[in-house]
C-alpha atoms as a PDB file:
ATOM      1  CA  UNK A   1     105.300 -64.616  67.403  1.00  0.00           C
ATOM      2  CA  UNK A   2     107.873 -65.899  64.667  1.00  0.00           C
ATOM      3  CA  UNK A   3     109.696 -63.279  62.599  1.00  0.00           C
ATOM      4  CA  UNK A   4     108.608 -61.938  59.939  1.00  0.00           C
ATOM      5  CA  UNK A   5     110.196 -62.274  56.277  1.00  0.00           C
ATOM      6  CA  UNK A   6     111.230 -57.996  56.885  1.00  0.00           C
ATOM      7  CA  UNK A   7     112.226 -58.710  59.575  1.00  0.00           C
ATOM      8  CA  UNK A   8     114.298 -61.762  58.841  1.00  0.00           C
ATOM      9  CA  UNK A   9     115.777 -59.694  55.649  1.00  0.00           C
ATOM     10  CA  UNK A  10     116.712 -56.832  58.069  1.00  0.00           C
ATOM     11  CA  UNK A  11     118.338 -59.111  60.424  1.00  0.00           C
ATOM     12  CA  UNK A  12     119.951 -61.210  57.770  1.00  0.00           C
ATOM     13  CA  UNK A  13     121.913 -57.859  56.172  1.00  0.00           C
ATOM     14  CA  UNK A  14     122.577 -57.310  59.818  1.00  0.00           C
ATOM     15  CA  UNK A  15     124.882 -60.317  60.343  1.00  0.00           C
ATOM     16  CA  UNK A  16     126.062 -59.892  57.014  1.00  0.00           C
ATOM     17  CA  UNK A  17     127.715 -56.265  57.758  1.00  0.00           C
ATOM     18  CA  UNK A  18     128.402 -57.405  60.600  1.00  0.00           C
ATOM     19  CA  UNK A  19     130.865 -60.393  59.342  1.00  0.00           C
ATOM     20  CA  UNK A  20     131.737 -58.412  56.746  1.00  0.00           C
ATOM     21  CA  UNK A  21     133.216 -55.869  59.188  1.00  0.00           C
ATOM     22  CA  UNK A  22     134.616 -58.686  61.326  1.00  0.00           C
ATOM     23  CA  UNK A  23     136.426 -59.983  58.379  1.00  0.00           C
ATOM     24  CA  UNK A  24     137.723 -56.988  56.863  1.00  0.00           C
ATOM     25  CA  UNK A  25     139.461 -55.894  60.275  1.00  0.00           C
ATOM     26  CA  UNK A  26     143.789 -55.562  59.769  1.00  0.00           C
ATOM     27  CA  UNK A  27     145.045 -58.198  62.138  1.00  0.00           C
ATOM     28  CA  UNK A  28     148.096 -56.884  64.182  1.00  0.00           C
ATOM     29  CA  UNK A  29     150.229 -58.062  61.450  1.00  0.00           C
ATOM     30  CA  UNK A  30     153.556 -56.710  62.080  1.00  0.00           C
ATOM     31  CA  UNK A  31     156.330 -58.987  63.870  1.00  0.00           C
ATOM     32  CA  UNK A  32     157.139 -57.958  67.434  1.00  0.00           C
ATOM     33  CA  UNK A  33     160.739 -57.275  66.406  1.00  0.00           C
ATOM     34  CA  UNK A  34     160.122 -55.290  63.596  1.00  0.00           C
ATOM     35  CA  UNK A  35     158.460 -52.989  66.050  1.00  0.00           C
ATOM     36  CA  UNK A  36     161.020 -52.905  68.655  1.00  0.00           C
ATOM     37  CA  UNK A  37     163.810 -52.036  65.856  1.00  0.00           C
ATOM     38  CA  UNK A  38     165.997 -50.634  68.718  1.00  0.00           C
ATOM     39  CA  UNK A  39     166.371 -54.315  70.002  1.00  0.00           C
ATOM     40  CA  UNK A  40     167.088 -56.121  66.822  1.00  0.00           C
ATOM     41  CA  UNK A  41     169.418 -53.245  66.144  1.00  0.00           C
ATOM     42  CA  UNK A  42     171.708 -53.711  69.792  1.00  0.00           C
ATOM     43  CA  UNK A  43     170.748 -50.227  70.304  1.00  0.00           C
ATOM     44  CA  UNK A  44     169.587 -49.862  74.226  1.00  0.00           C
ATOM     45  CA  UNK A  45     166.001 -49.771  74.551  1.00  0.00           C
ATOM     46  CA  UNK A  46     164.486 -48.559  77.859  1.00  0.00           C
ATOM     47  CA  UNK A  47     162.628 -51.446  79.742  1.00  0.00           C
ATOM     48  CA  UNK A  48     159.642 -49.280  79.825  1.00  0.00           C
ATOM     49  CA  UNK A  49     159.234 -49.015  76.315  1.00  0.00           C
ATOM     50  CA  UNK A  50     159.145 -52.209  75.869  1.00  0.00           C
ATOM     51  CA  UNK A  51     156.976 -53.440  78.739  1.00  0.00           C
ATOM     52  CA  UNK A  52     154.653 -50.900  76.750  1.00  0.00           C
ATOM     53  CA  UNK A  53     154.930 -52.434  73.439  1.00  0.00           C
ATOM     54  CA  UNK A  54     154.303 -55.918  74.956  1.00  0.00           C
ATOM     55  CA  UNK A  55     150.849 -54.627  76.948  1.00  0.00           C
ATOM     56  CA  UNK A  56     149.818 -53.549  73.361  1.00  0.00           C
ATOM     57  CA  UNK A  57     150.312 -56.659  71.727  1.00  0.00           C
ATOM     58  CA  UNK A  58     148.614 -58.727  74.223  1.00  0.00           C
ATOM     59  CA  UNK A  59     145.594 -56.074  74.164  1.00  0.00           C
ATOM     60  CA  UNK A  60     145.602 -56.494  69.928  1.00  0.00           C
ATOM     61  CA  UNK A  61     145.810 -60.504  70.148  1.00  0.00           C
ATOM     62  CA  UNK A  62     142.616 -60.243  72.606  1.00  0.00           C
ATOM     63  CA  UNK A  63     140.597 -57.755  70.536  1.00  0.00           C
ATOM     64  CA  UNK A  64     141.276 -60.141  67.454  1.00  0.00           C
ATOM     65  CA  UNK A  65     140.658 -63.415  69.689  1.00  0.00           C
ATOM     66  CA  UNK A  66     136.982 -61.213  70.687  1.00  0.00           C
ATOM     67  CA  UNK A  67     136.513 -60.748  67.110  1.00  0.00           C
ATOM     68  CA  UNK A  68     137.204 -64.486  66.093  1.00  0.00           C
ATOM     69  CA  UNK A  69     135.087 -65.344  68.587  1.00  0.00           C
ATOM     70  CA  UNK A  70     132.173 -62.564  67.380  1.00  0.00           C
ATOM     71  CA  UNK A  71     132.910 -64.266  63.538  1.00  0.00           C
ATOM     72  CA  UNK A  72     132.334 -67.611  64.444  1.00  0.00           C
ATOM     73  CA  UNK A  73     128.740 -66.543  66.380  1.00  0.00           C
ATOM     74  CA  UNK A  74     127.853 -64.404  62.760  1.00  0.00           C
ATOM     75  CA  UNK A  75     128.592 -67.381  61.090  1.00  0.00           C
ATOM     76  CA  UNK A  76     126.360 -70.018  62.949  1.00  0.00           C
ATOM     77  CA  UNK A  77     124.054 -67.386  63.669  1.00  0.00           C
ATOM     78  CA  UNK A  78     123.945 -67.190  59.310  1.00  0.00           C
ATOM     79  CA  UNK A  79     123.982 -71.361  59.636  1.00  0.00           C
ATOM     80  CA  UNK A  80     120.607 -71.186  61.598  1.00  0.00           C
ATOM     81  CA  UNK A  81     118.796 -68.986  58.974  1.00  0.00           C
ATOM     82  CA  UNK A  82     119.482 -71.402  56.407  1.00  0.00           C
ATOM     83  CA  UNK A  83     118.605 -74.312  58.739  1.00  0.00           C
ATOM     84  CA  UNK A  84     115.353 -72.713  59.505  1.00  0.00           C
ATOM     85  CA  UNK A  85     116.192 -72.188  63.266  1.00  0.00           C
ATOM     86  CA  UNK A  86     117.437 -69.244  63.448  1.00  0.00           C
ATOM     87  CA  UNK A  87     115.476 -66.952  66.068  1.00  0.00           C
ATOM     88  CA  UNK A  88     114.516 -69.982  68.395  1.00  0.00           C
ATOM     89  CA  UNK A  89     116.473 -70.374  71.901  1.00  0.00           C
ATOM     90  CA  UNK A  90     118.780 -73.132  71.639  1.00  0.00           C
ATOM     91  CA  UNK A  91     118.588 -74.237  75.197  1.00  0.00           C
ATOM     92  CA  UNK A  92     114.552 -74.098  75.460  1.00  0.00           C
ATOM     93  CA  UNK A  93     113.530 -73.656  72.421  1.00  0.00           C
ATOM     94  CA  UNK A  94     111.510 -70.459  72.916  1.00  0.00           C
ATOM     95  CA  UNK A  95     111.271 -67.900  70.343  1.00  0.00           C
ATOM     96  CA  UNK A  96     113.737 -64.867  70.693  1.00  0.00           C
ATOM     97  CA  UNK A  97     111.927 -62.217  70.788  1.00  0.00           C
ATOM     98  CA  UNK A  98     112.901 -59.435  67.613  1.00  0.00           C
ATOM     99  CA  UNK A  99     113.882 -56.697  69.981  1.00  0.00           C
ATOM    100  CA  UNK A 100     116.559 -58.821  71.798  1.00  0.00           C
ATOM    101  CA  UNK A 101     117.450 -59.934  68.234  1.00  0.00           C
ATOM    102  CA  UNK A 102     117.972 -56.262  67.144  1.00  0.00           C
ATOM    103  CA  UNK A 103     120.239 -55.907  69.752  1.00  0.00           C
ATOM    104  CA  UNK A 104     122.370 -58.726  69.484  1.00  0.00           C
ATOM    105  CA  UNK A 105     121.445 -60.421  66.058  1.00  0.00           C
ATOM    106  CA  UNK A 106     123.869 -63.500  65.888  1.00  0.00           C
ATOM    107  CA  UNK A 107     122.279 -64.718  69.910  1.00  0.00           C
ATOM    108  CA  UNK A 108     121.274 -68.115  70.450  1.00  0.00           C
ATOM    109  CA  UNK A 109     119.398 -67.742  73.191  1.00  0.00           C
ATOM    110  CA  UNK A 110     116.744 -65.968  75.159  1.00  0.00           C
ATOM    111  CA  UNK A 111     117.811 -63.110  78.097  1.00  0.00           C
ATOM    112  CA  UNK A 112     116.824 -66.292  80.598  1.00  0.00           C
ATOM    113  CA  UNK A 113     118.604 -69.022  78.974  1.00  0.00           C
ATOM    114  CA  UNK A 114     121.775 -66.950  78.739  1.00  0.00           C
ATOM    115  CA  UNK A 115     121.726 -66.173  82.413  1.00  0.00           C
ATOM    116  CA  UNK A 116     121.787 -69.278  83.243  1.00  0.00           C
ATOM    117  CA  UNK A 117     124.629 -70.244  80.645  1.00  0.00           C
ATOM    118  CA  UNK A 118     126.427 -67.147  82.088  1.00  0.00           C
ATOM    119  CA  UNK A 119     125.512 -68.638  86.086  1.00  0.00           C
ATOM    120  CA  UNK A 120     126.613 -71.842  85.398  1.00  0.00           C
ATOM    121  CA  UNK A 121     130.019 -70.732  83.735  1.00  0.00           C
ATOM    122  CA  UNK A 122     130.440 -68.179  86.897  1.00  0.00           C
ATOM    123  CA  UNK A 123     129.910 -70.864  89.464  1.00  0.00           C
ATOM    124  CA  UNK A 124     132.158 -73.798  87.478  1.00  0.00           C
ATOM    125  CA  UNK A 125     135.039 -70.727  87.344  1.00  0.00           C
ATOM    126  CA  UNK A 126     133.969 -70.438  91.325  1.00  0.00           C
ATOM    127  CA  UNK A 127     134.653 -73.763  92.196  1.00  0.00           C
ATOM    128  CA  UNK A 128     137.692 -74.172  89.995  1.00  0.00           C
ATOM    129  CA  UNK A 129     139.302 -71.301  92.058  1.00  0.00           C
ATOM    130  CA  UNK A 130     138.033 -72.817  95.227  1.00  0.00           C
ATOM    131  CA  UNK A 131     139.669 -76.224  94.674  1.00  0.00           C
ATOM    132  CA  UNK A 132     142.723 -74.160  93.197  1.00  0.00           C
ATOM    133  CA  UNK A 133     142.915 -72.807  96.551  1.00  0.00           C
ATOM    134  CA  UNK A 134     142.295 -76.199  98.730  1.00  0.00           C
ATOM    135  CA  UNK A 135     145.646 -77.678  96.308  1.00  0.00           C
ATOM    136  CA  UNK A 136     147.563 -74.661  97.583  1.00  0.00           C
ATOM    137  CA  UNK A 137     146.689 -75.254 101.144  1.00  0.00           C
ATOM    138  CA  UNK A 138     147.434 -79.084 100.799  1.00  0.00           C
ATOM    139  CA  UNK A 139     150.914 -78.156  99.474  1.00  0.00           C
ATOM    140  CA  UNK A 140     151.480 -75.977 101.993  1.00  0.00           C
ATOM    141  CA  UNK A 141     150.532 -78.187 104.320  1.00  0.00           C
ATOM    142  CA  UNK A 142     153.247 -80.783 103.178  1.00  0.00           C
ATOM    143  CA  UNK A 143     155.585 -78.209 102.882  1.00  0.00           C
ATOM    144  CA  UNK A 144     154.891 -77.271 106.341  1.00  0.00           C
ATOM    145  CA  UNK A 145     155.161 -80.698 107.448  1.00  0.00           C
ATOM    146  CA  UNK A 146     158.208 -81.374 105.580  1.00  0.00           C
ATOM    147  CA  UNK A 147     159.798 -78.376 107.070  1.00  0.00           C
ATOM    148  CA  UNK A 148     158.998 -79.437 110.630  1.00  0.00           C
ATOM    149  CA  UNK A 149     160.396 -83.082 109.969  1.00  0.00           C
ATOM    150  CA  UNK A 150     163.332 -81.471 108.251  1.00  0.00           C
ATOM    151  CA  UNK A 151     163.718 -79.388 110.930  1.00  0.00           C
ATOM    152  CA  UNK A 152     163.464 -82.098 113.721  1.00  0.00           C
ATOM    153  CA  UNK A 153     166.152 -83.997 111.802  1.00  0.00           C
ATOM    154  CA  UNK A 154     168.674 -81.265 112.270  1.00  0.00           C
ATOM    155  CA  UNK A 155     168.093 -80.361 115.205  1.00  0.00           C
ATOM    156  CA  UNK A 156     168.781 -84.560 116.103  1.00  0.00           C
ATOM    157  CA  UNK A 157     171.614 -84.298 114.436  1.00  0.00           C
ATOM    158  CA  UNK A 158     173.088 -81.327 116.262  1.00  0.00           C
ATOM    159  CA  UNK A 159     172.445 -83.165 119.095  1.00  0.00           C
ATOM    160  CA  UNK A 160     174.957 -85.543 118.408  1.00  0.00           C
ATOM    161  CA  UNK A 161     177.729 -83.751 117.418  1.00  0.00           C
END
């Protein structure tokens, strides 16, 4: 059943809070020196402190990287109300139903159709690792084999000395 004008409106203010939260977050603005004075300053800073102040850094640039990611969803997710598509599964083309909208108003696609997005990615990052690991077992294989010729070598050479 398509959504109704209400319930279009309530969605519609939905997304727009929602990227209006998104874009009024502070960004992790300050420079990673300014906060680690004690460095810039030749003053001895405990390695600690620093691994510390690193680990938060990396944990604000992937909460901001999340939220980029959220913004750019709000926005296309705005795109398709305009277009007139908006509530319609991109992959099958099957109406989203409101409740699943509710929940996650800027989704593209139905709880089935994202499974299978989410599958597919899971069993691409599968076989990436797998043939990661198959490299690593060819190289050590020629390492192993260049040991053993290596090794041979010498031990010819000791032989006739």
């Amino acid at each position: 059943m398509p959504l109704t004008d209400k319930q279009m409106q309530s969605l519609k203010e939905e997304l727009l809070t929602l990227k209006k939260n998104l874009e009024g977050e502070e960004g992790f603005e300050e420079d990673y020196t300014e906060t680690t004075g004690e460095l810039s300053s030749g003053v001895d800073n405990h390695m600690a402190d620093q691994a510390a102040e690193y680990e938060d850094r990396m944990k604000e640039q992937t909460f901001q990287r999340a939220d980029q990611e959220k913004l750019q969803e709000v926005d296309e997710a705005l795109e398709r109300m305009e277009e007139g598509t908006y509530g319609v599964c991109v992959d099958t083309g099957e109406e989203i139903p409101y409740e699943r909208l509710e929940i996650v108003p800027y989704t593209k696609r139905t709880i089935e159709a994202q499974q299978k997005v989410d599958q597919e990615g899971s069993d691409q990052m599968a076989d990436q690792q797998f043939a990661e690991a198959m490299d690593n077992v060819a190289d050590r294989d020629t390492l192993r084999e260049e040991t053993l010729t290596t090794t041979k070598l010498d031990n010819e050479q000791d032989a006739y000395r």
